[in-house]
Protein backbone atom coordinates (compact mmCIF):
# COMPACT_ATOMS: atom_id res chain seq x y z
CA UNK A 1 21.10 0.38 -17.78
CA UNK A 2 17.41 1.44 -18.10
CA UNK A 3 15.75 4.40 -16.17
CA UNK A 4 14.58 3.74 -13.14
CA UNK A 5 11.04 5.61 -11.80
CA UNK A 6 9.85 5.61 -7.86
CA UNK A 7 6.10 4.52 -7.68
CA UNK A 8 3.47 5.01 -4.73
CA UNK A 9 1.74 2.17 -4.98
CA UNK A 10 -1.58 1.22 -2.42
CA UNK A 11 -2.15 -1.79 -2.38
CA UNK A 12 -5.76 -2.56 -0.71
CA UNK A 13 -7.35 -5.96 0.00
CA UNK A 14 -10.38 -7.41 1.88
CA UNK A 15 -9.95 -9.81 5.09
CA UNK A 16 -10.64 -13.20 4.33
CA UNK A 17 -10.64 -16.76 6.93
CA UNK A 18 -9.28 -15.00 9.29
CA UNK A 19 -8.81 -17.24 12.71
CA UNK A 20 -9.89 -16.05 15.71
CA UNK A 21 -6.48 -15.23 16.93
CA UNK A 22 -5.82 -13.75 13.70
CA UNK A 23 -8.86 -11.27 14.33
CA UNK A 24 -7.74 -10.23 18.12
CA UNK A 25 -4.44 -9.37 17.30
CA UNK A 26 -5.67 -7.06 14.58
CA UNK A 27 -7.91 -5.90 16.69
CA UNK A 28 -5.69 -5.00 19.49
CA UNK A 29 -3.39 -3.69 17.45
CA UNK A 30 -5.45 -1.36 15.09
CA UNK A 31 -4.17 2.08 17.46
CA UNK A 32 -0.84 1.33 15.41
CA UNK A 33 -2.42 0.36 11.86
CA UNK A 34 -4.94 3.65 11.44
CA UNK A 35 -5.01 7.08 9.49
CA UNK A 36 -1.72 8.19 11.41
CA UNK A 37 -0.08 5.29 10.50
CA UNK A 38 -0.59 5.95 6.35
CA UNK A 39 3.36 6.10 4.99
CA UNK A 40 5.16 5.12 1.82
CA UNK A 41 7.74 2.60 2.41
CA UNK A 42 9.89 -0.03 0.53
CA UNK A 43 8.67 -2.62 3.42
CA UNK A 44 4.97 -1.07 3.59
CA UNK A 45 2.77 0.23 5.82
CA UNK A 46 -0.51 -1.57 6.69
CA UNK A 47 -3.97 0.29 7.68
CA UNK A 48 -7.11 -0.67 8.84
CA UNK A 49 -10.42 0.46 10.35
CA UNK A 50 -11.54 -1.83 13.32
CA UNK A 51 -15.10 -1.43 12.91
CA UNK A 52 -16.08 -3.57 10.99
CA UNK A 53 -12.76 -4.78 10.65
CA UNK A 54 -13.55 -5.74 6.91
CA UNK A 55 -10.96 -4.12 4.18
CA UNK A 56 -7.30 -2.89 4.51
CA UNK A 57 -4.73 -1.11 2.73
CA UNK A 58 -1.05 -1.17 2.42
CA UNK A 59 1.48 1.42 1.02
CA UNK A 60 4.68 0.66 -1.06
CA UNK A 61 7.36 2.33 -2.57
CA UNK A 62 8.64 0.59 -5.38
CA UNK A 63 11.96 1.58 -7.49
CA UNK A 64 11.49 -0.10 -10.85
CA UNK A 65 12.52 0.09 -14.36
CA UNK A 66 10.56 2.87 -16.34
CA UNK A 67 10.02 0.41 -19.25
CA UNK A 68 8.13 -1.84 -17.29
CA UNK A 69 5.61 0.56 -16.13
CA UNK A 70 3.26 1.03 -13.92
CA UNK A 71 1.89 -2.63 -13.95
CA UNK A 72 4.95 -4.04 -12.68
CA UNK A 73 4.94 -1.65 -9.86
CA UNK A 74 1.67 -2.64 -8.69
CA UNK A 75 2.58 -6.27 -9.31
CA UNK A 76 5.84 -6.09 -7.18
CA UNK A 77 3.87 -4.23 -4.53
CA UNK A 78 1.00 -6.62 -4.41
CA UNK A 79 3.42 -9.78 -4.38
CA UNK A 80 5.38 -7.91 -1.61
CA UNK A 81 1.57 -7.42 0.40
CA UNK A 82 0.82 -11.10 -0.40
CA UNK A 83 4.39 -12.06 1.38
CA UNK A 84 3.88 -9.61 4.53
CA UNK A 85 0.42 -10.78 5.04
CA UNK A 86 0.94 -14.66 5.08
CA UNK A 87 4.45 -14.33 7.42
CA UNK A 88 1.48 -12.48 9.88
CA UNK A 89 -0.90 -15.28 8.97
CA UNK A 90 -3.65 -13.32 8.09
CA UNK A 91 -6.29 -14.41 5.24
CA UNK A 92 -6.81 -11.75 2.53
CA UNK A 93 -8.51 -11.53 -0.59
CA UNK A 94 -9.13 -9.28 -3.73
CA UNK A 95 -5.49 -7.73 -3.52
CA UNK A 96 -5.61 -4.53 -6.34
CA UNK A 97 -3.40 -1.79 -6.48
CA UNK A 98 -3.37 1.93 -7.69
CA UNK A 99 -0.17 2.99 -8.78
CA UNK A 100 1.42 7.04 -9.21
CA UNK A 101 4.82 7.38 -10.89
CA UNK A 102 6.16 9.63 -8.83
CA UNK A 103 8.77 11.11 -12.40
CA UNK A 104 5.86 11.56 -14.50
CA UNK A 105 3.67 13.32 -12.21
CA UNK A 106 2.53 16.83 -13.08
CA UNK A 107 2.85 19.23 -10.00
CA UNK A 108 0.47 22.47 -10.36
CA UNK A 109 1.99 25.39 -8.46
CA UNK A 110 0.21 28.27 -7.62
CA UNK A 111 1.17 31.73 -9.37
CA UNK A 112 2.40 34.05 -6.55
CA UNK A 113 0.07 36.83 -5.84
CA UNK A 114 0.76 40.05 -7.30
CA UNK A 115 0.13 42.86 -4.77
């Protein structure tokens, strides 16, 4: 069995043919999609501004074999964006991703202060 990473992966997109109901219901609804809302999940978490209500975003955590890398992650996460968008019926376009694996990451600490 190969190792597996964990991946952040955003996933962000532009609104496109979006009905007229399609458009009110993100727009009452954009209290629950905004900067508070901004999570790393398996399912995803979609954000928005209202004004102009033009691009989104949409953040994944994705469990995947190291070997494939970090393209696969952003391909499973935008396929998984593509899937949640059309079961809300929304019209997208321009889907791109920007992945982090979350194993290979370098975290600089800060040298305790000598007193």
């Amino acid at each position: 069995m190969s190792e597996q990473h964990t991946y952040r992966v955003i996933v962000r997109g532009t609104w496109d043919g979006l009905t007229e109901e399609g458009r009110a219901r993100l727009l009452t609804e954009a209290a629950d999609h905004g900067l508070t809302s901004m999570r790393f999940t398996e399912e995803g978490t979609l954000t928005y501004e209202p004004s102009p209500l033009k691009h989104f975003s949409m953040r994944y955590v994705v469990v995947s074999d190291a070997a494939d890398g970090e393209e696969m992650a952003g391909a499973l996460a935008e396929d998984r964006a593509e899937t949640a968008l059309r079961e809300l019926g929304h019209g997208f376009t321009g889907l791109r991703s920007t992945v982090t694996d979350l194993d290979t990451m370098k975290v600089n600490r800060k040298p305790a202060s000598r007193r």
